[in-house]
Structures are given as structure tokens and as C-alpha cells.
Protein backbone atom coordinates (compact mmCIF):
# COMPACT_ATOMS: atom_id res chain seq x y z
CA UNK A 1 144.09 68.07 117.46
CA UNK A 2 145.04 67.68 113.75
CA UNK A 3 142.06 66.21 111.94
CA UNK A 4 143.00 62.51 110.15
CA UNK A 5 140.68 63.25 107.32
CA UNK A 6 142.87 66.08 106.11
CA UNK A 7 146.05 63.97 106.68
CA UNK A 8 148.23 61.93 104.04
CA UNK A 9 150.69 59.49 104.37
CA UNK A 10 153.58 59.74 102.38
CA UNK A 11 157.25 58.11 102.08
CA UNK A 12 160.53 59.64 100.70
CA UNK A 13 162.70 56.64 98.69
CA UNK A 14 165.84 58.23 96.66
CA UNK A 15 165.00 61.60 97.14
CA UNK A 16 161.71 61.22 96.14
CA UNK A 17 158.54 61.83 97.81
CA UNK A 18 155.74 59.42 96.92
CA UNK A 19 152.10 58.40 98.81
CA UNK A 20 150.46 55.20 98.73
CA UNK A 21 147.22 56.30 96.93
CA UNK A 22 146.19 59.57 95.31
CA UNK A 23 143.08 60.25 97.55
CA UNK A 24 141.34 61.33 94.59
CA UNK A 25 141.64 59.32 91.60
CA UNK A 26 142.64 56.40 93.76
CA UNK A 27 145.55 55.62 91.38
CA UNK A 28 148.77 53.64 93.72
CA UNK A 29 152.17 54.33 94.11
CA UNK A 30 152.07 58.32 93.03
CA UNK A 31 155.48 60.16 92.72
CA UNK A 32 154.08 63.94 93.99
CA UNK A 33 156.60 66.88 92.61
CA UNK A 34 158.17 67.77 96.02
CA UNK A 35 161.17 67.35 96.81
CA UNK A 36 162.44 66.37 101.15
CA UNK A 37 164.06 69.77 101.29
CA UNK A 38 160.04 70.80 100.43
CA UNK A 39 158.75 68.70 103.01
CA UNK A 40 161.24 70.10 105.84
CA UNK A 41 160.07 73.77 104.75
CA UNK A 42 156.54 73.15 105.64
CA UNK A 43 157.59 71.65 108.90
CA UNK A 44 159.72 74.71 109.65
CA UNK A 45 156.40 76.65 109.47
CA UNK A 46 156.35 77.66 105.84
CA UNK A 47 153.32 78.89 104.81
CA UNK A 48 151.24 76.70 101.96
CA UNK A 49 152.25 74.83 99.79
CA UNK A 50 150.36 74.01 96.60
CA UNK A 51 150.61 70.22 95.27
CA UNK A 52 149.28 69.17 92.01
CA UNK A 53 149.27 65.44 91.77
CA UNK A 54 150.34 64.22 88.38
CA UNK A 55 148.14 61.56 88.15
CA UNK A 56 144.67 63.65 88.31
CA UNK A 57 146.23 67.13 88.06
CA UNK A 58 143.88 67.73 91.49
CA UNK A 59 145.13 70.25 93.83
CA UNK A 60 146.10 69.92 97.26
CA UNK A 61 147.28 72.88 99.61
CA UNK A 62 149.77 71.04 102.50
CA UNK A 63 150.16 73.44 105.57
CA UNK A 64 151.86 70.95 108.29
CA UNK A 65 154.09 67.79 107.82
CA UNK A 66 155.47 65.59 109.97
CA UNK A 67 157.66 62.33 109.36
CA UNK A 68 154.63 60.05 108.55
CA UNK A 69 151.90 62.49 107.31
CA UNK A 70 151.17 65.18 105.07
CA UNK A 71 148.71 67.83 106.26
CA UNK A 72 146.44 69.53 103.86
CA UNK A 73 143.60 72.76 104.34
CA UNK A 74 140.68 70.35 103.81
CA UNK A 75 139.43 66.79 104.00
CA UNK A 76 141.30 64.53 101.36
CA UNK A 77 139.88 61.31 102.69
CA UNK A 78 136.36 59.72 102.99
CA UNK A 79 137.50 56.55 105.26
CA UNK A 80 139.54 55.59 107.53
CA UNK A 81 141.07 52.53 106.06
């Protein structure tokens, strides 16, 4: 079972890949630097992939996706809310 702490939500609008709330600065609405064809690698079973989110220039490893939900290699949220 995939833990939800390490999980992310994210949404793809133009091309873009964005999530709600960076998880660490807290900071809404946060264009990441990936791309959809990214995205589809790591579902293919790519290996990881390193994110650096623009906003806090924190690092995130993803190692699963799915349509809803990015999946990193460590817990990236305190709550469940």
C-alpha cells in the first residue's frame, strides 16, 4: 500500500504540471519544472526523478505517479487535510 504521506496531488493545465501547495514552504498554485511527457516516464517505471520546486528550491525525488498523485521517496506531508 502506497503511503499518503509521501503522496502529492498535482494537475496538468496547458502542458503544464502544477500542485496545489508546495508541501514545504506552503506557497499555492506552484508551476513544478516537469513536463506530462515527465510524468508518463515515471509511470512507465522510470527510475527517480529529482524535482526542485521553484518556489523553495527544496528537493523532492518522485518514484511513482499516477493520474491524481505524485509519489515521492519520503514523507512530504504532516496532515491529512
Amino acid at each position: 500500500m502506497i503511503p499518503f504521506r509521501n503522496s502529492l496531488p498535482y494537475d496538468i493545465v496547458m502542458k503544464d504540471v502544477y500542485v496545489p501547495q508546495c508541501p514545504f514552504c506552503e506557497k499555492s498554485h506552484v508551476l513544478l519544472p516537469l513536463k506530462p511527457a515527465d510524468i508518463a516516464s515515471i509511470k512507465g517505471g522510470a527510475k527517480k526523478l529529482g524535482v526542485v520546486f521553484p518556489c523553495c528550491h527544496t528537493r523532492m525525488q518522485l518514484v511513482d505517479a499516477d493520474n491524481d498523485y505524485l509519489l515521492a521517496d519520503r514523507p512530504i506531508r504532516t496532515s491529512f487535510s
